[in-house]
N, C-alpha and C. Protein backbone atom coordinates (compact mmCIF):
# COMPACT_ATOMS: atom_id res chain seq x y z
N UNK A 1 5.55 -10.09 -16.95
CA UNK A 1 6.20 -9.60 -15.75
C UNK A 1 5.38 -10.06 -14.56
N UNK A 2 6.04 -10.50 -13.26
CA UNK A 2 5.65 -10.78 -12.12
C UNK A 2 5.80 -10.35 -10.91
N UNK A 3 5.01 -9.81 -10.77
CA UNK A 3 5.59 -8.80 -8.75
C UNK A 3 4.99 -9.77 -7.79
N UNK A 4 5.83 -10.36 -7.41
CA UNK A 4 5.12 -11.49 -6.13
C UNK A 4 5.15 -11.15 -5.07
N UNK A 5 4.02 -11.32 -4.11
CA UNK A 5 4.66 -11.44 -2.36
C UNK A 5 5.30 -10.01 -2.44
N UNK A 6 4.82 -8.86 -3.14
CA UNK A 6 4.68 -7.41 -2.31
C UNK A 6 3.45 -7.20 -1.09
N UNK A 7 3.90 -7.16 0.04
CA UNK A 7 3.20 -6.58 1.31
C UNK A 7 3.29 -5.36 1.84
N UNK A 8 1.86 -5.27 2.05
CA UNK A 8 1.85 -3.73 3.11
C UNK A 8 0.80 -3.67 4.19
N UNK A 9 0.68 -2.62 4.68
CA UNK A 9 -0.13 -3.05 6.06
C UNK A 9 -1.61 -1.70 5.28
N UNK A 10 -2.93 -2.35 5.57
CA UNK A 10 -3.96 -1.78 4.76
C UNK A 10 -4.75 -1.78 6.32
N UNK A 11 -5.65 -0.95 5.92
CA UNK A 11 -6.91 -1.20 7.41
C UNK A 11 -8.52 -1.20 6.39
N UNK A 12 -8.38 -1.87 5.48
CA UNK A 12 -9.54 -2.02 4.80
C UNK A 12 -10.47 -3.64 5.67
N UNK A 13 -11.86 -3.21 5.07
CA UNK A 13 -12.69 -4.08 5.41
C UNK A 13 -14.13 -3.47 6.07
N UNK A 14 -15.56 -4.40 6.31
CA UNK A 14 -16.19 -3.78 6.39
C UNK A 14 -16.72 -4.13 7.77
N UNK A 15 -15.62 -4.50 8.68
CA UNK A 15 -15.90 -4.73 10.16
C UNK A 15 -15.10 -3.36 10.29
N UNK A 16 -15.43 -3.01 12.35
CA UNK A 16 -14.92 -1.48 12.88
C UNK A 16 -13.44 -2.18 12.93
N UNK A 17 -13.43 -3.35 13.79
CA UNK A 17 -12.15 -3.99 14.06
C UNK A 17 -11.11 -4.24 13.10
N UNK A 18 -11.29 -4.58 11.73
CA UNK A 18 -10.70 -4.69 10.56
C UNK A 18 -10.01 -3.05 10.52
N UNK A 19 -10.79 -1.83 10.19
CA UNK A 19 -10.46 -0.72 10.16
C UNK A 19 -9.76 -0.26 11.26
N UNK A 20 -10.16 -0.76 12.56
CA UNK A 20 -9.11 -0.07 13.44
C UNK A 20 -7.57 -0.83 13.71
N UNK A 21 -7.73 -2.00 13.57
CA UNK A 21 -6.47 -2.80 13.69
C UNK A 21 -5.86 -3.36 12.58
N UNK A 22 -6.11 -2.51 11.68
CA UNK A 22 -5.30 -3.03 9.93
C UNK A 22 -4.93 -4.73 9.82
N UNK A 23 -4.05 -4.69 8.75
CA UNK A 23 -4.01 -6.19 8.48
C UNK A 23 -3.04 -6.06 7.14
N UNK A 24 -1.78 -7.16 7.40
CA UNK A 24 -1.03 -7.33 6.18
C UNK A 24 -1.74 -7.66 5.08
N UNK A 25 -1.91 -7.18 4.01
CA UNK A 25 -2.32 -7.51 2.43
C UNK A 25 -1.07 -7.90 1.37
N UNK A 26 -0.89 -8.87 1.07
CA UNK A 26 0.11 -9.67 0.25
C UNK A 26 -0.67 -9.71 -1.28
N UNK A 27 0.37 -8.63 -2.35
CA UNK A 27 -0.51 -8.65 -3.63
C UNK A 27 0.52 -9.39 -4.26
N UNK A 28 -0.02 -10.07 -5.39
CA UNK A 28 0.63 -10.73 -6.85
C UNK A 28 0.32 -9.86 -7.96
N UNK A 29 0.78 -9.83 -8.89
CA UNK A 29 0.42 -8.96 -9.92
C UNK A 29 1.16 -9.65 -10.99
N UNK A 30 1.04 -10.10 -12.15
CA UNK A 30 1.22 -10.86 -13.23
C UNK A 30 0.59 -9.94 -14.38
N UNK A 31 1.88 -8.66 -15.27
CA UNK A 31 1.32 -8.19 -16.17
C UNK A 31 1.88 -9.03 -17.88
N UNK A 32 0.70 -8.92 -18.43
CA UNK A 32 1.36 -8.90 -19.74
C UNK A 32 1.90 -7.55 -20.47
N UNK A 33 2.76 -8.18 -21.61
CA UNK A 33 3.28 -6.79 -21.72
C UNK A 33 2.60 -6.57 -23.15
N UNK A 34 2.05 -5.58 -23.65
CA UNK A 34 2.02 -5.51 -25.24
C UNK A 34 2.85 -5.89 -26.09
N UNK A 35 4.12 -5.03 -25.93
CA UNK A 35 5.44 -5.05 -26.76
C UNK A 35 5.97 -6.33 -26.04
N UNK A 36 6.30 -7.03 -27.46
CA UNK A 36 7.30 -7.97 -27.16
C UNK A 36 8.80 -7.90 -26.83
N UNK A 37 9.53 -8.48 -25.52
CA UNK A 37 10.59 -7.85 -24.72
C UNK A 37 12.01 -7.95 -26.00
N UNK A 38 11.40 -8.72 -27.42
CA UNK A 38 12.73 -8.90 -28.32
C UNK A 38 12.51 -7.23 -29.07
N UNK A 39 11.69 -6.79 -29.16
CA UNK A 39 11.38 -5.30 -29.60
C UNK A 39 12.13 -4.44 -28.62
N UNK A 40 12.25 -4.76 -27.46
CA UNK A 40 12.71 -4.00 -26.50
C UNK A 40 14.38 -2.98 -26.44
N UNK A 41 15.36 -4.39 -27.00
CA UNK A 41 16.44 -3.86 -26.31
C UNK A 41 16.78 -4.17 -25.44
N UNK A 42 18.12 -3.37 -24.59
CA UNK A 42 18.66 -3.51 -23.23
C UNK A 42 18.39 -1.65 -23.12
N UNK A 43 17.08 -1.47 -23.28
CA UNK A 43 17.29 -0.03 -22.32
C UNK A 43 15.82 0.07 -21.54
N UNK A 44 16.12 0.85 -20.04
CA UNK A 44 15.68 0.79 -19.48
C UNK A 44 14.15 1.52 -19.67
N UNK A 45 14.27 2.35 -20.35
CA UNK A 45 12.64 3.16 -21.24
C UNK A 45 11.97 2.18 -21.66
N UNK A 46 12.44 0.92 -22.34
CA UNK A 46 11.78 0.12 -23.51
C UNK A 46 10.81 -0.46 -22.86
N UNK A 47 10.66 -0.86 -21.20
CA UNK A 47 10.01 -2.06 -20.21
C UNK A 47 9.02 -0.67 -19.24
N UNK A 48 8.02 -1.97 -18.91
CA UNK A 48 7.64 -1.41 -17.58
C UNK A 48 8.92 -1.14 -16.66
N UNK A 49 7.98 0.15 -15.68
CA UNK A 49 8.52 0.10 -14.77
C UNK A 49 8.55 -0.57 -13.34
N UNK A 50 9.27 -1.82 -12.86
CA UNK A 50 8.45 -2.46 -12.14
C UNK A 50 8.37 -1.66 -10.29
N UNK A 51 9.45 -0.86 -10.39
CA UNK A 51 9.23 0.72 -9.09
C UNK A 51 8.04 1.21 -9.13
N UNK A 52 7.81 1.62 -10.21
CA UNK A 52 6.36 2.20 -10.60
C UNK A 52 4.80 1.96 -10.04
N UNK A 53 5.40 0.27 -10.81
CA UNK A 53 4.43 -0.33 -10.63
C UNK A 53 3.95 -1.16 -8.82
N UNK A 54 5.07 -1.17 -8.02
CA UNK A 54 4.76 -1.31 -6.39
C UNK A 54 4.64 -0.35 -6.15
N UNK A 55 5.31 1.35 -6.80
CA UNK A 55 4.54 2.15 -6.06
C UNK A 55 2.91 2.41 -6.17
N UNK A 56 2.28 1.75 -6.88
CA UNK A 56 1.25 1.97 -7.45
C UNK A 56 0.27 1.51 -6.19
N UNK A 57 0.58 -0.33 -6.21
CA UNK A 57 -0.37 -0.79 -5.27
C UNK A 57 0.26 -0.59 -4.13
N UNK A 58 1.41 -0.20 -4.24
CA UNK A 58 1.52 0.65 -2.36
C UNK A 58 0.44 1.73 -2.24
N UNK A 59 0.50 2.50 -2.77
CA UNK A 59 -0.41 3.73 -2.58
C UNK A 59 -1.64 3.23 -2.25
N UNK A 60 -2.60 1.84 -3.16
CA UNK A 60 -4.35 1.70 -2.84
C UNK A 60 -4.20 0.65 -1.29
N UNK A 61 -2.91 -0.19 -1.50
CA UNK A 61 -3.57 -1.00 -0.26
C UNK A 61 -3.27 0.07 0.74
N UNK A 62 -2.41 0.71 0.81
CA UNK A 62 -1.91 1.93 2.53
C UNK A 62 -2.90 3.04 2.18
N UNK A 63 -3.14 2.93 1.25
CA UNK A 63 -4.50 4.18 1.14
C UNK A 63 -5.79 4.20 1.65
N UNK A 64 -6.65 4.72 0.85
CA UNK A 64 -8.27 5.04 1.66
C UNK A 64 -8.65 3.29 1.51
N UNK A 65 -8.76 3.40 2.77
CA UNK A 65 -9.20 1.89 2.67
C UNK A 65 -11.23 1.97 1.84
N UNK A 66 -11.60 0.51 1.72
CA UNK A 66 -12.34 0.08 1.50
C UNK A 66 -13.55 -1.13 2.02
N UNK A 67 -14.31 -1.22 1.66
CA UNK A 67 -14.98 -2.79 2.80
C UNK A 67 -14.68 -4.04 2.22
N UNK A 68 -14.52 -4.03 0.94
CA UNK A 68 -14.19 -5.42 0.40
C UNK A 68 -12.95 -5.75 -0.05
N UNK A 69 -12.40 -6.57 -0.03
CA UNK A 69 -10.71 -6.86 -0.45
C UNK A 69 -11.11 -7.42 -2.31
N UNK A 70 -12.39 -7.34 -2.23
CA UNK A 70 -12.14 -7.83 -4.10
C UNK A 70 -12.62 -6.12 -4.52
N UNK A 71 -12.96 -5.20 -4.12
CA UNK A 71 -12.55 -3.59 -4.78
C UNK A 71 -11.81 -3.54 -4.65
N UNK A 72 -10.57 -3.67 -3.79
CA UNK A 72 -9.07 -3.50 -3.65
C UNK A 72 -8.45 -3.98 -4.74
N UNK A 73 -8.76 -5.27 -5.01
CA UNK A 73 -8.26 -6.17 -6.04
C UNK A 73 -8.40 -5.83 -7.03
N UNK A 74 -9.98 -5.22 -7.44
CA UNK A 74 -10.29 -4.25 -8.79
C UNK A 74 -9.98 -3.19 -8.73
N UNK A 75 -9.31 -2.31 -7.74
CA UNK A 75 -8.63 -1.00 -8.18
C UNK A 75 -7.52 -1.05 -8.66
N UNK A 76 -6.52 -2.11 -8.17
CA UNK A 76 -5.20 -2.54 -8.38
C UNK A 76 -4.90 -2.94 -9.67
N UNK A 77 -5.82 -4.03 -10.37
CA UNK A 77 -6.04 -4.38 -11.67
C UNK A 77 -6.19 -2.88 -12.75
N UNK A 78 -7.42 -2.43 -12.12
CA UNK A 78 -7.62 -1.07 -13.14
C UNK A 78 -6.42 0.04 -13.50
N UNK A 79 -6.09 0.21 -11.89
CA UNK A 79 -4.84 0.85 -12.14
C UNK A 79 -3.20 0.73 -13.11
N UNK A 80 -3.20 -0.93 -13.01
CA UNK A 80 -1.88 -1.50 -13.64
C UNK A 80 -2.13 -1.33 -15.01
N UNK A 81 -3.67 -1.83 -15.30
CA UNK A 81 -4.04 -2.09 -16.91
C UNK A 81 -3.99 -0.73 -17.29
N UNK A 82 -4.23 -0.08 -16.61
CA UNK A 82 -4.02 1.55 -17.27
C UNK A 82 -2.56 1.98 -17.68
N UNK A 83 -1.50 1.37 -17.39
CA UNK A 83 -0.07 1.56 -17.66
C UNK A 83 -0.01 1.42 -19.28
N UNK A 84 0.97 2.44 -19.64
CA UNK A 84 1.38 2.03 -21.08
C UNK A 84 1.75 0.90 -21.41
N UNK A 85 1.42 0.25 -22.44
CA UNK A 85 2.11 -1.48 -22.82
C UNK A 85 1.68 -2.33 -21.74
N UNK A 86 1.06 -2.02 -21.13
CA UNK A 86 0.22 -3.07 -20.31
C UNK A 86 -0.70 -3.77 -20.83
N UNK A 87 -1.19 -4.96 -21.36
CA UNK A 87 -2.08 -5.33 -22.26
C UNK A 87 -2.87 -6.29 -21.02
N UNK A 88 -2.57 -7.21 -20.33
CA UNK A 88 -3.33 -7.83 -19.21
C UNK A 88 -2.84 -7.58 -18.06
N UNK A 89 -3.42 -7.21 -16.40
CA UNK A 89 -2.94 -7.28 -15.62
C UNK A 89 -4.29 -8.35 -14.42
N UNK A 90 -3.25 -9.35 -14.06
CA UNK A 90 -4.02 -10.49 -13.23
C UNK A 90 -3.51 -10.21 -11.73
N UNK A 91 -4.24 -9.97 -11.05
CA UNK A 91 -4.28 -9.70 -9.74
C UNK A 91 -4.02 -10.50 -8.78
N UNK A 92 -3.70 -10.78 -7.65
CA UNK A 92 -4.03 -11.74 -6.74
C UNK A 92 -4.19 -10.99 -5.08
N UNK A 93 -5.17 -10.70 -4.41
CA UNK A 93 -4.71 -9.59 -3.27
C UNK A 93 -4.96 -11.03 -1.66
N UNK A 94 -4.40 -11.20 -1.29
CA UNK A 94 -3.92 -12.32 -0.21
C UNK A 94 -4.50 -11.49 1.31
N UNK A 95 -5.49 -12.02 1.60
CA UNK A 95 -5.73 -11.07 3.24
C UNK A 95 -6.05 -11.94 4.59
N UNK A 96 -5.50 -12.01 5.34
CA UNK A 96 -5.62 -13.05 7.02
C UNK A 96 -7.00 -12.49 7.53
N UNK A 97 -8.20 -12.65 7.54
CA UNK A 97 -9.42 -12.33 8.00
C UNK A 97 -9.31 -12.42 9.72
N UNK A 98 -10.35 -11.47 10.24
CA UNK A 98 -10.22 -11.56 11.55
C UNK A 98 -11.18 -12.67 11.95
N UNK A 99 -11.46 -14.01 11.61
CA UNK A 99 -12.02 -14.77 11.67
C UNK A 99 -11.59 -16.18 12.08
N UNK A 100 -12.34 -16.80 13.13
CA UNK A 100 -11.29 -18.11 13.76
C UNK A 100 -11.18 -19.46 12.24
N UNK A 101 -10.56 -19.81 12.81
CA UNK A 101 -10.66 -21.28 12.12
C UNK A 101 -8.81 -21.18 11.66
N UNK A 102 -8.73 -22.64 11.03
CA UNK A 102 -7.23 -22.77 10.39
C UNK A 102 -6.68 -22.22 9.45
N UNK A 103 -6.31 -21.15 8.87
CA UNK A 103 -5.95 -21.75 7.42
C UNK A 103 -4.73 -20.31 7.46
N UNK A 104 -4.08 -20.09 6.39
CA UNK A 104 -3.19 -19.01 5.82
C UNK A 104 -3.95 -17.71 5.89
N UNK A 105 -4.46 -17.88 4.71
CA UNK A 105 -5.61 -16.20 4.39
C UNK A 105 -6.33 -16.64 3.49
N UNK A 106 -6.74 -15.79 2.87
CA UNK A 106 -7.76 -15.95 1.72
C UNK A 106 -7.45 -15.11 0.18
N UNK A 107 -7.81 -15.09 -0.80
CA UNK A 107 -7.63 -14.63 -1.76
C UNK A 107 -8.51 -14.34 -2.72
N UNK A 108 -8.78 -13.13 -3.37
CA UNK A 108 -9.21 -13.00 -4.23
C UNK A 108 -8.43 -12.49 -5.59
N UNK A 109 -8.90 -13.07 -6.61
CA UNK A 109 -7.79 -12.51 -7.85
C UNK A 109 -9.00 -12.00 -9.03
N UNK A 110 -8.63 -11.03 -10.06
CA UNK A 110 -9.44 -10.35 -10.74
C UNK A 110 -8.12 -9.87 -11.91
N UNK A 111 -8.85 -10.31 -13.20
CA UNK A 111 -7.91 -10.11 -14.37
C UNK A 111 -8.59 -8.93 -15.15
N UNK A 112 -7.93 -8.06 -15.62
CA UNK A 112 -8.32 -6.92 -16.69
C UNK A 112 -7.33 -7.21 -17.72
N UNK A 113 -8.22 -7.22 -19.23
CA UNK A 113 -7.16 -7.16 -19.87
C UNK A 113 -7.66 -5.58 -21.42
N UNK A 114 -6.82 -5.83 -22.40
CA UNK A 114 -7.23 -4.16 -23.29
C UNK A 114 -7.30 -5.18 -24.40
């Protein structure tokens, strides 16, 4: 399963300015599943939940923020891998730094697996 390009607005980081003027955080999340989806069925119990599972990293990135965007990344991981039938969850947390120069953002990714 793949949750791509879920965004929310976080005020993590370990500048004052980071914390006072938040910043979009763009997560990926790539779980494996234990159960194989031919075990599954067509019912909706048999699968993750993938509601569940954005409400999840909605809650840490809009939550108590943090100073580093790779604890973010490892709470998010810890949290997913903790799901039933979750066997790997690979992270990706995407953040625009308040820092000059060119580029998109930056990324850090962090895999847990059971």
């Amino acid at each position: 399963m793949l949750l791509s390009g879920m965004t929310f607005f976080g005020r993590h980081g370990a500048l004052a300015a980071e914390r006072e003027l938040g910043a979009r955080y763009t997560v990926d999340a790539e779980l494996g599943l234990a159960a194989s989806l031919d075990d599954a069925g067509d019912r909706r119990q048999d699968v993750l939940d993938y509601t569940s599972v954005y409400e999840q990293v909605q809650q840490l990135v809009e939550g108590e923020p943090v100073n580093l965007v790779e604890t973010l990344a490892v709470r998010i991981a810890q949290a997913l891998i903790a799901q039933p039938g979750v066997s790997l969850a690979r992270v990706r947390v995407h953040k625009r730094p308040l820092v000059t120069g060119e580029f998109d953002d930056f990324a850090i990714e962090v895999t847990r697996e059971r």
